[in-house]
N, C-alpha and C. Protein backbone atom coordinates (compact mmCIF):
# COMPACT_ATOMS: atom_id res chain seq x y z
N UNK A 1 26.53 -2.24 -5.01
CA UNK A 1 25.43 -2.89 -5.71
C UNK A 1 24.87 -1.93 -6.74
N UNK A 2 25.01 -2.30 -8.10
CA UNK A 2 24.33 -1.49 -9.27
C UNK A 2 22.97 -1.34 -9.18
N UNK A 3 22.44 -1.83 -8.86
CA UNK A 3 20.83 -1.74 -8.46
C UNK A 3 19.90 -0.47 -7.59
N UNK A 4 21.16 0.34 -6.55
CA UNK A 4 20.93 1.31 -5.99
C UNK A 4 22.18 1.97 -5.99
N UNK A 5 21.91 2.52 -7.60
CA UNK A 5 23.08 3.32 -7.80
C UNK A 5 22.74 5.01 -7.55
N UNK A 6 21.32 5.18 -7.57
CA UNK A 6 20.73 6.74 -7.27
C UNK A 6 20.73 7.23 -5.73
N UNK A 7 21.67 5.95 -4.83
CA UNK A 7 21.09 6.27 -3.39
C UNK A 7 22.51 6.78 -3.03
N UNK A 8 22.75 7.49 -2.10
CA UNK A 8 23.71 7.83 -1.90
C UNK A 8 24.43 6.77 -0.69
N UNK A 9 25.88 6.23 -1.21
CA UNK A 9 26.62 5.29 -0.68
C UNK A 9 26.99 5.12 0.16
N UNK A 10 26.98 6.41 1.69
CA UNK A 10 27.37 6.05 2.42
C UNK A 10 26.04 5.93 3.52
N UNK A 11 24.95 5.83 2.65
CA UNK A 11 23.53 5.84 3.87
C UNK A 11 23.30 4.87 3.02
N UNK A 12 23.52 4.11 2.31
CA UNK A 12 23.11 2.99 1.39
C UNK A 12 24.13 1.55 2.58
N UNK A 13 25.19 1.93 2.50
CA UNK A 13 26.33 0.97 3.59
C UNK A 13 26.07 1.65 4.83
N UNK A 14 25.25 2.15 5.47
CA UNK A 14 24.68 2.80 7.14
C UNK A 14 23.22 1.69 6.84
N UNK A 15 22.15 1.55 5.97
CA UNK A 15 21.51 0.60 6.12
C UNK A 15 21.96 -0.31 5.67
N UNK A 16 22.33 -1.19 5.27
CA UNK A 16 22.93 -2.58 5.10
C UNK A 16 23.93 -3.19 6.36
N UNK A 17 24.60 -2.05 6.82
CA UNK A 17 24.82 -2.13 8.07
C UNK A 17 23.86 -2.75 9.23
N UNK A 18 23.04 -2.00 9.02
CA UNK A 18 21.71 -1.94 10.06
C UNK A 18 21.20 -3.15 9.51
N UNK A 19 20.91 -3.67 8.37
CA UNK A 19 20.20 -4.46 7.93
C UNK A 19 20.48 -6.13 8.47
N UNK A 20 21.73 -6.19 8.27
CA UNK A 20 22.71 -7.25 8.67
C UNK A 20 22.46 -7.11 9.87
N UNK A 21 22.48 -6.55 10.91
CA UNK A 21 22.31 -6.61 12.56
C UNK A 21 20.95 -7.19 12.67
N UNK A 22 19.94 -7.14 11.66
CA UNK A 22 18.55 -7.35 12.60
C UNK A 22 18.36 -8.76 11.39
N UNK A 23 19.19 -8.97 10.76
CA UNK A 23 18.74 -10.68 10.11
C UNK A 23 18.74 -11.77 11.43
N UNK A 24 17.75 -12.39 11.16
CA UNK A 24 17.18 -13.38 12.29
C UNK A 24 16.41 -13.12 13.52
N UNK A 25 16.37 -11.59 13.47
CA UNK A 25 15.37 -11.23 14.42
C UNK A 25 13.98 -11.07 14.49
N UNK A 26 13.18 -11.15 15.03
CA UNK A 26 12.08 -11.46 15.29
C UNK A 26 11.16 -9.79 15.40
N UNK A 27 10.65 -9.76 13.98
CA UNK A 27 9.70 -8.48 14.17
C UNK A 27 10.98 -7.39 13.65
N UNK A 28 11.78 -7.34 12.92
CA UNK A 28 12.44 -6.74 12.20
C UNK A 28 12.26 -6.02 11.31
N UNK A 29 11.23 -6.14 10.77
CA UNK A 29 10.58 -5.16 9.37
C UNK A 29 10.48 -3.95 9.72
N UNK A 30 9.68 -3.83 10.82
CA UNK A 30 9.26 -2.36 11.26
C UNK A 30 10.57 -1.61 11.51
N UNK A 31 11.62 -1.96 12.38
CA UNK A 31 12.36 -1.40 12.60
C UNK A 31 13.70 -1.16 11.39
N UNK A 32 13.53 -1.80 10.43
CA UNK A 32 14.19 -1.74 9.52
C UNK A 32 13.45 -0.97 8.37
N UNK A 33 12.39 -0.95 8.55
CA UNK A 33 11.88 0.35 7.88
C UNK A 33 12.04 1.55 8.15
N UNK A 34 11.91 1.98 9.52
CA UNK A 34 12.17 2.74 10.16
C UNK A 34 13.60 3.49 9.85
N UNK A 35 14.65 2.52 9.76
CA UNK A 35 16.09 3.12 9.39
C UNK A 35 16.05 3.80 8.16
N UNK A 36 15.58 2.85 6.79
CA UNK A 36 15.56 2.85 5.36
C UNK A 36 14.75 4.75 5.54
N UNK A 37 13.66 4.91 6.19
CA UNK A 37 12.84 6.41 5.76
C UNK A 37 13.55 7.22 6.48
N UNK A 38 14.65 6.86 7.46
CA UNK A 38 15.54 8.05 8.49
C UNK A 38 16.37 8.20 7.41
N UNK A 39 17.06 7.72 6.62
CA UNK A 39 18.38 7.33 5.96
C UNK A 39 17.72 8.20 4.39
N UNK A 40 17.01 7.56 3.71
CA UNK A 40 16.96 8.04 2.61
C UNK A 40 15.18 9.22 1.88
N UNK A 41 14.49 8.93 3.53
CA UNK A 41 13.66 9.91 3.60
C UNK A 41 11.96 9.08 2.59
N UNK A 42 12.32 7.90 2.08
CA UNK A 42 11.52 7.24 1.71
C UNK A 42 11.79 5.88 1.31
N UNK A 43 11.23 5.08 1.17
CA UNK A 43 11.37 3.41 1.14
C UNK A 43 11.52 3.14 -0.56
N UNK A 44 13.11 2.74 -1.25
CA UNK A 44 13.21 2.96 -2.61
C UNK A 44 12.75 1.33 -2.67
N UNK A 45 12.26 1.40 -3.87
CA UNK A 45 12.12 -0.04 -4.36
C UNK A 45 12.97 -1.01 -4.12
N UNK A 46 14.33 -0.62 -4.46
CA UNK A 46 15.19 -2.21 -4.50
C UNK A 46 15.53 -2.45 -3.23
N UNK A 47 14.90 -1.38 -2.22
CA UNK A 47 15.77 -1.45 -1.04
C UNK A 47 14.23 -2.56 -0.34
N UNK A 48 12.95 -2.39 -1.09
CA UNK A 48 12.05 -3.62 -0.56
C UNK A 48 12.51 -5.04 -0.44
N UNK A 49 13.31 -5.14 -2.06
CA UNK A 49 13.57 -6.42 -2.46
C UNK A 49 14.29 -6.90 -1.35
N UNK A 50 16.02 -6.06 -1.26
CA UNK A 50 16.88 -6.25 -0.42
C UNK A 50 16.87 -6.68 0.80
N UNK A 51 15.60 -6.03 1.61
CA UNK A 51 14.89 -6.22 3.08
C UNK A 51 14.38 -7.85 2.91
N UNK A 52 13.60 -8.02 1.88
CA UNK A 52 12.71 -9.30 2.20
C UNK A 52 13.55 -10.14 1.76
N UNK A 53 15.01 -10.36 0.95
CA UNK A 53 15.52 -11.05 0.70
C UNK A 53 16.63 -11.39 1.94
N UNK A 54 17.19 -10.07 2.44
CA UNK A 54 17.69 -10.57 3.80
C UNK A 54 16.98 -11.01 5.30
N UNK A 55 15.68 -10.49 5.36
CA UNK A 55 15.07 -10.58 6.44
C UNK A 55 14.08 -12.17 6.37
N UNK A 56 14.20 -12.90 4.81
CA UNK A 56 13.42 -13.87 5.05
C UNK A 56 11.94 -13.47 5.29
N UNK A 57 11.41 -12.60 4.67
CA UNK A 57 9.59 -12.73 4.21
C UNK A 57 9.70 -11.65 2.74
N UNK A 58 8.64 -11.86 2.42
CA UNK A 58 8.32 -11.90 1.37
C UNK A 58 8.22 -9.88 0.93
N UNK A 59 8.29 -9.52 0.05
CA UNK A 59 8.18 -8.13 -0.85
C UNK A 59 7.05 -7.44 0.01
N UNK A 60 5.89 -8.68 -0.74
CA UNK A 60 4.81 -7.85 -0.39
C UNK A 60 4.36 -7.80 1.11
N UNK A 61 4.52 -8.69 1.95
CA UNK A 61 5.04 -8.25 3.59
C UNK A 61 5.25 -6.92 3.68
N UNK A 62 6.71 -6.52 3.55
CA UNK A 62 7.23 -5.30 3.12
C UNK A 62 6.47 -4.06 3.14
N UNK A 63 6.22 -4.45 1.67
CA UNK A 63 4.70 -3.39 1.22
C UNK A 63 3.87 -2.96 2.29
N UNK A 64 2.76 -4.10 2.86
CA UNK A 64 2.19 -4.39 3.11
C UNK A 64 2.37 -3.46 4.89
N UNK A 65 3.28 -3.33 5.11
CA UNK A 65 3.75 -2.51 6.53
C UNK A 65 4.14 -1.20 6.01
N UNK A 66 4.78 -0.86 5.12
CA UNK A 66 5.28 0.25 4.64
C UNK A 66 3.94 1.24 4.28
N UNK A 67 2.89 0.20 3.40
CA UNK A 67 1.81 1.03 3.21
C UNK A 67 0.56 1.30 4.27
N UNK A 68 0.55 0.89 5.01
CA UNK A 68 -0.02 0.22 5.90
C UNK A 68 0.20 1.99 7.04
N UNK A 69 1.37 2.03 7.47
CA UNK A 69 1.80 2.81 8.04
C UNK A 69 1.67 4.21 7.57
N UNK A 70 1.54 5.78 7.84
CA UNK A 70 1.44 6.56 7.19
C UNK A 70 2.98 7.27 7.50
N UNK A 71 3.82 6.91 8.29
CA UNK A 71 5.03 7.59 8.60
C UNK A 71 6.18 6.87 7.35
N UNK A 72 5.84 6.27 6.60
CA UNK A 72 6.18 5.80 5.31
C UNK A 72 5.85 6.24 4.35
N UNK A 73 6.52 6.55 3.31
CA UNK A 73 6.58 6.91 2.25
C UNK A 73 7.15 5.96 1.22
N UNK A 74 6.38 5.39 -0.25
CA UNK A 74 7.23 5.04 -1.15
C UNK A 74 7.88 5.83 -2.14
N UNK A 75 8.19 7.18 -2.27
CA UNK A 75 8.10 8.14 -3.22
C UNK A 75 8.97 8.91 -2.60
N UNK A 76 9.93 9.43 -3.13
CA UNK A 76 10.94 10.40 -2.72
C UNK A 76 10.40 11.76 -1.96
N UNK A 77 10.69 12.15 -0.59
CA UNK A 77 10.16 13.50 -0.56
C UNK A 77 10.89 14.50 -0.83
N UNK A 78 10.26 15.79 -0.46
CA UNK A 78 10.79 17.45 -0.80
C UNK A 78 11.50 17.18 0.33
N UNK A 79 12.59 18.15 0.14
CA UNK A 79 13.09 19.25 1.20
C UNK A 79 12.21 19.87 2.14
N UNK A 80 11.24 20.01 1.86
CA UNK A 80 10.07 20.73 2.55
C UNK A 80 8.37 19.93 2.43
N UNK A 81 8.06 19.60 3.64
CA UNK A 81 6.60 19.33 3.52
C UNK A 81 5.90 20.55 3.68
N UNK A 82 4.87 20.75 3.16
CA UNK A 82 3.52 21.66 3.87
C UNK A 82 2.59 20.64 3.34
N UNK A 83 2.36 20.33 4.55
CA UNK A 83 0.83 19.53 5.41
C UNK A 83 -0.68 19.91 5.36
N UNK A 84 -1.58 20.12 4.83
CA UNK A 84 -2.84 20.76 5.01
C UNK A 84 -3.26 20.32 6.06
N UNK A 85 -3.94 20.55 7.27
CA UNK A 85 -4.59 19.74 8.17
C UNK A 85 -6.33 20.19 7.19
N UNK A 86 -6.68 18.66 7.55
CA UNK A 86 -8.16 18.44 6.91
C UNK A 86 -8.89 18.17 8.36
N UNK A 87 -8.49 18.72 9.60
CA UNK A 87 -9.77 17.62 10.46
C UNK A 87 -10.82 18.32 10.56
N UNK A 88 -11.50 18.54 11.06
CA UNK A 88 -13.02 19.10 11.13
C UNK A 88 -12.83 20.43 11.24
N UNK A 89 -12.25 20.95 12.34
CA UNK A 89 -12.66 22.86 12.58
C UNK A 89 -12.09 23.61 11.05
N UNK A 90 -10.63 22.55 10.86
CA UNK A 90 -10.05 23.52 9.77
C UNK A 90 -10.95 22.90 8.20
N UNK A 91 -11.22 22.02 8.28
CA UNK A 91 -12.27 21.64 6.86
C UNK A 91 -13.17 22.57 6.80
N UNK A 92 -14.00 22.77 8.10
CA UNK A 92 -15.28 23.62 7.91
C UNK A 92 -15.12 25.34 7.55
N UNK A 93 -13.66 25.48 7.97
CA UNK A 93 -12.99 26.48 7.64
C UNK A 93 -12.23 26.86 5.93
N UNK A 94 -12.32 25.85 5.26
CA UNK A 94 -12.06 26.00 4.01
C UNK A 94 -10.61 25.33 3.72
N UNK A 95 -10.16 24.55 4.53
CA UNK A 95 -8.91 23.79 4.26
C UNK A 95 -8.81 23.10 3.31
N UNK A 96 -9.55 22.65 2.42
CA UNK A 96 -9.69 21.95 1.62
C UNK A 96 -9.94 22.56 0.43
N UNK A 97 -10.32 23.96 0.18
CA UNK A 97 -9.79 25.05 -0.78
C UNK A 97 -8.34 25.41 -1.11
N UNK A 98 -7.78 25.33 0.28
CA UNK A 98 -6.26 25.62 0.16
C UNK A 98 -5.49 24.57 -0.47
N UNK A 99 -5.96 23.25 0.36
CA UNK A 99 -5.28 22.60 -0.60
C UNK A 99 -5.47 22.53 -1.72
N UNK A 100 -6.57 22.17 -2.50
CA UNK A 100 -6.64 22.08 -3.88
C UNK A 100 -6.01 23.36 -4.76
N UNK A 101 -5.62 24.78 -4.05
CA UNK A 101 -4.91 26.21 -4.55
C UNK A 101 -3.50 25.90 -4.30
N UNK A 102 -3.05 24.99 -3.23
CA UNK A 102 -1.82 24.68 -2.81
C UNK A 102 -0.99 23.55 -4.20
N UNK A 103 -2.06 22.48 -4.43
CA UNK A 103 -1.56 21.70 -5.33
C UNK A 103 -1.89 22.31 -6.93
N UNK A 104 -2.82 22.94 -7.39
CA UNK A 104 -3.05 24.13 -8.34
C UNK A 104 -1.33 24.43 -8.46
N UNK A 105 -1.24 25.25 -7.59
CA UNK A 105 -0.19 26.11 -7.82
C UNK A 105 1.36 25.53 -7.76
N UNK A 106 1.49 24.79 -6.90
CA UNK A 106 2.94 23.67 -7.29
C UNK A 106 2.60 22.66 -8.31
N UNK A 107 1.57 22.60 -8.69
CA UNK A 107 1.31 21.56 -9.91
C UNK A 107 1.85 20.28 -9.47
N UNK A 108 1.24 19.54 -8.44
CA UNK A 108 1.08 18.57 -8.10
C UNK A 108 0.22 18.10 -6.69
N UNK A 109 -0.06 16.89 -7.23
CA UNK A 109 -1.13 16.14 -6.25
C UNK A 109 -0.50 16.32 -4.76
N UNK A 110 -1.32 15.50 -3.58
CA UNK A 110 -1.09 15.05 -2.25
C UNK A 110 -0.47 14.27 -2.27
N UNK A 111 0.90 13.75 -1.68
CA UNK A 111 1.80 12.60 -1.58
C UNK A 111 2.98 12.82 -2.89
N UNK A 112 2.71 13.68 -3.65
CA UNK A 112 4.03 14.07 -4.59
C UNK A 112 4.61 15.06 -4.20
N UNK A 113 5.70 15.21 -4.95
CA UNK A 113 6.95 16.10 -4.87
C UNK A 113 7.12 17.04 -6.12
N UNK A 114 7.23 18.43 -5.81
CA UNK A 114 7.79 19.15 -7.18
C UNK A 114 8.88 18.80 -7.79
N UNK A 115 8.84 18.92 -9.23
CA UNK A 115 10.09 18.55 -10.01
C UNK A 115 11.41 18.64 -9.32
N UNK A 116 11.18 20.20 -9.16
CA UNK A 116 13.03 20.10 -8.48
C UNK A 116 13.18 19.83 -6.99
N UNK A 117 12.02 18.85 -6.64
CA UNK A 117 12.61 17.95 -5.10
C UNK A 117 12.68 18.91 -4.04
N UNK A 118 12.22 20.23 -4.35
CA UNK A 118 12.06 21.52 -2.77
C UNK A 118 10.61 21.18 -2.03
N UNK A 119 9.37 21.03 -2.74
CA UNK A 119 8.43 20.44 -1.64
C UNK A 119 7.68 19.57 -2.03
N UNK A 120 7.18 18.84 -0.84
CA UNK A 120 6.04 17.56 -1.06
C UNK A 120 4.83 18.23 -0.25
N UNK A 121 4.01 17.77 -0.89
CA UNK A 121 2.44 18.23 -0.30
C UNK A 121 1.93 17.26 0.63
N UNK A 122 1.31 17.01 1.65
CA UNK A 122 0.59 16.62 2.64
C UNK A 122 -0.75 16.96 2.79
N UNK A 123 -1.50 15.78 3.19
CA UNK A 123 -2.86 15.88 4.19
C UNK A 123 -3.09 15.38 5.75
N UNK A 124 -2.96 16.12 6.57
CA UNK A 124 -3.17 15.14 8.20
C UNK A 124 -4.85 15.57 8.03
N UNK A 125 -5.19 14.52 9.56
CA UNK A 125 -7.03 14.20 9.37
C UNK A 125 -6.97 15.67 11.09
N UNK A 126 -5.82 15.75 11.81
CA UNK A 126 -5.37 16.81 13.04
C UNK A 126 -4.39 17.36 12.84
N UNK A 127 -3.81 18.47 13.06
CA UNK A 127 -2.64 18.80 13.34
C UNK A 127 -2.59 18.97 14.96
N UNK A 128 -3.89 19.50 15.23
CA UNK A 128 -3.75 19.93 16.80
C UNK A 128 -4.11 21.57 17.18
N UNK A 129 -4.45 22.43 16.16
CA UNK A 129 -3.97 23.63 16.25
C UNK A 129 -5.40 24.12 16.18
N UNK A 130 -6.66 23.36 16.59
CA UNK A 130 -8.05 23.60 15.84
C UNK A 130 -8.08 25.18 16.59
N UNK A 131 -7.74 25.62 17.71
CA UNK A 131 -7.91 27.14 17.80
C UNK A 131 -7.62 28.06 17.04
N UNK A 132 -6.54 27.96 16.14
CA UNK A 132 -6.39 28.95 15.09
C UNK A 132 -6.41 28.53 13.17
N UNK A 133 -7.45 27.73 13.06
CA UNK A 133 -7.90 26.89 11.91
C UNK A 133 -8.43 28.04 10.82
N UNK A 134 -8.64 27.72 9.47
CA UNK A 134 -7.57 26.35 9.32
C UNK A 134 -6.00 26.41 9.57
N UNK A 135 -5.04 25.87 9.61
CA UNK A 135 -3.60 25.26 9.50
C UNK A 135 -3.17 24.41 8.57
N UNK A 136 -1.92 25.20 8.15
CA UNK A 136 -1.05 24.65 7.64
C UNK A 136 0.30 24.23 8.48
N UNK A 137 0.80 23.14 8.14
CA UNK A 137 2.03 22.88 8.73
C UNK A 137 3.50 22.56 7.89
N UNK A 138 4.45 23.56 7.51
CA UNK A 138 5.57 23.38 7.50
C UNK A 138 6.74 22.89 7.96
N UNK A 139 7.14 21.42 7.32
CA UNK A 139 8.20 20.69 7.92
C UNK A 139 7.69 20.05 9.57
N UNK A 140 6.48 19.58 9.80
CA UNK A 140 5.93 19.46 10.99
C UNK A 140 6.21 20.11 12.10
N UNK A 141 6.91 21.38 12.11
CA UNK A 141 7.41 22.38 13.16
C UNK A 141 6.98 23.69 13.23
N UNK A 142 6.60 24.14 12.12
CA UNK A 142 6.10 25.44 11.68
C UNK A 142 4.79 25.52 11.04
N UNK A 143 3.48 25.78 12.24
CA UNK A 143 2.38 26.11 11.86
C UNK A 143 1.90 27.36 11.20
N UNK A 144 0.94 27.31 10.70
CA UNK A 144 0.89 28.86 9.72
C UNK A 144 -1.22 28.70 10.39
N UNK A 145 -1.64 29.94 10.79
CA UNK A 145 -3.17 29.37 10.99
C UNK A 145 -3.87 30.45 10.24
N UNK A 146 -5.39 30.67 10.46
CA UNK A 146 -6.01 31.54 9.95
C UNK A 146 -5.95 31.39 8.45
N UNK A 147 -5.92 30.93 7.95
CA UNK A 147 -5.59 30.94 6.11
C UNK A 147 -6.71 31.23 5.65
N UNK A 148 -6.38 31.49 4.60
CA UNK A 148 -7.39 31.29 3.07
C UNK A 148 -6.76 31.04 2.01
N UNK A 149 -7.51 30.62 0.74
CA UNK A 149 -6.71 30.31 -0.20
C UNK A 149 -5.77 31.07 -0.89
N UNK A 150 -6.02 32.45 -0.30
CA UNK A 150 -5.54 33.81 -0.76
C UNK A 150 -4.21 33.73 -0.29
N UNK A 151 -3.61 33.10 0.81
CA UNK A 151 -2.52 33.02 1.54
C UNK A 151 -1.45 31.67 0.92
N UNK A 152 -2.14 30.83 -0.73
CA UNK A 152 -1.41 29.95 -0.93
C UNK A 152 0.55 30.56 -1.32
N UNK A 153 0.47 31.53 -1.75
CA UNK A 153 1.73 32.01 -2.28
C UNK A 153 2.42 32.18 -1.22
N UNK A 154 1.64 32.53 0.07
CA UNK A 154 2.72 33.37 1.16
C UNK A 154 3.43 31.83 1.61
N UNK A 155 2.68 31.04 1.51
CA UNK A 155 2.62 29.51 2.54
C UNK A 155 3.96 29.01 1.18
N UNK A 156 4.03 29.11 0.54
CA UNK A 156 5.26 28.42 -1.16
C UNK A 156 6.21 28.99 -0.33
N UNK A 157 6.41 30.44 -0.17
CA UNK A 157 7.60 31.80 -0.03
C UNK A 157 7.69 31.29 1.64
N UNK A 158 7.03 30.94 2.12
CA UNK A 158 7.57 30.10 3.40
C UNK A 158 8.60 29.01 4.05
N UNK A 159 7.77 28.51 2.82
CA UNK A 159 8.26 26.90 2.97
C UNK A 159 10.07 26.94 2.32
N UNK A 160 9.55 28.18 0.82
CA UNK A 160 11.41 28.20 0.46
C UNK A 160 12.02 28.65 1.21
N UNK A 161 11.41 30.18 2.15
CA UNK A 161 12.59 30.70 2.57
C UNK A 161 13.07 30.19 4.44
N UNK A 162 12.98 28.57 4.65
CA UNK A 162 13.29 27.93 5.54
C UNK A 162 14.59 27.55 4.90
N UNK A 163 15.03 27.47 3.46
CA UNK A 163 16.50 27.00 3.24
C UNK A 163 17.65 28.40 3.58
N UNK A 164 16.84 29.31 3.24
CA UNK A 164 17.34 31.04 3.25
C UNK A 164 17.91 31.16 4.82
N UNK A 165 16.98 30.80 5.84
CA UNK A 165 17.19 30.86 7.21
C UNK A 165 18.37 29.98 8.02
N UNK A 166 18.22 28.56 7.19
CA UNK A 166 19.10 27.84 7.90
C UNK A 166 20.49 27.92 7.08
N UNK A 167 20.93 28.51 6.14
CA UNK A 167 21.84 28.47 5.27
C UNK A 167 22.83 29.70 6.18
């Protein structure tokens, strides 16, 4: 299909696969969303159309669960998240300095991605970690605590050198 020619073809035919198994089922969206953000890491446009045209409801349905949900994404992510946690111990702690030094310095907002597709920025309302606040969270596995905004560079040189480690 010319329409999702930027997706890569063999996780493009792994959901359509999947897609075809859950036509006529009952409460299918979710779980077919679910595949589409395992598979291509975010919910592409034509792949909305495709869903509501095989699943029988409508686009904005679709939408409407996709946005709805925060484990969804419509927007391509990084290779790498770092997460700010904003909940209370780490806010009162200045988390919300970091981020705004965090997106300063990759030159982009919350919910975008740097040009060359290595990280996406995040906000959670917890991470969980309020004993050593504020926190940052890398790739949701790798907490970083104690920060200041002074620590935005170390938290960048982090997040890259997770490709350095697993390579």
């Amino acid at each position: 299909m010319s329409f999702c020619y930027n997706l890569d073809k063999d996780k493009f035919d792994e959901f359509c696969e999947f897609l075809d198994e859950n036509i006529g089922k009952k409460g299918a969206v979710m779980p077919v969303l679910q595949k589409c953000q395992n598979l291509f890491s975010y919910i592409p446009e034509p792949i909305v159309d495709l869903m509501a045209l095989n699943l029988g409801v409508s686009s904005s349905e679709i939408y409407g669960v996709a946005t709805f949900y925060s484990q969804f994404s419509l927007k391509p992510k990084g290779e790498h998240e770092i997460c700010v946690c904003l909940g209370t111990a780490c806010y009162v702690k200045g988390s919300d300095k970091i981020l705004k030094s965090l997106s300063d310095e990759l030159g982009i907002e919350v919910g975008d991605t740097t040009e060359d597709g290595k990280i996406s920025l995040a906000e959670a309302r917890c991470i969980g970690q309020c004993g050593i606040a504020p926190v940052v969270s890398i790739d949701g596995n790798l907490d970083i605590g104690n920060l200041s905004s002074a620590d935005v560079h170390k938290i960048i040189l982090k997040a890259k050198e997770i490709d350095h480690e697993q390579g």
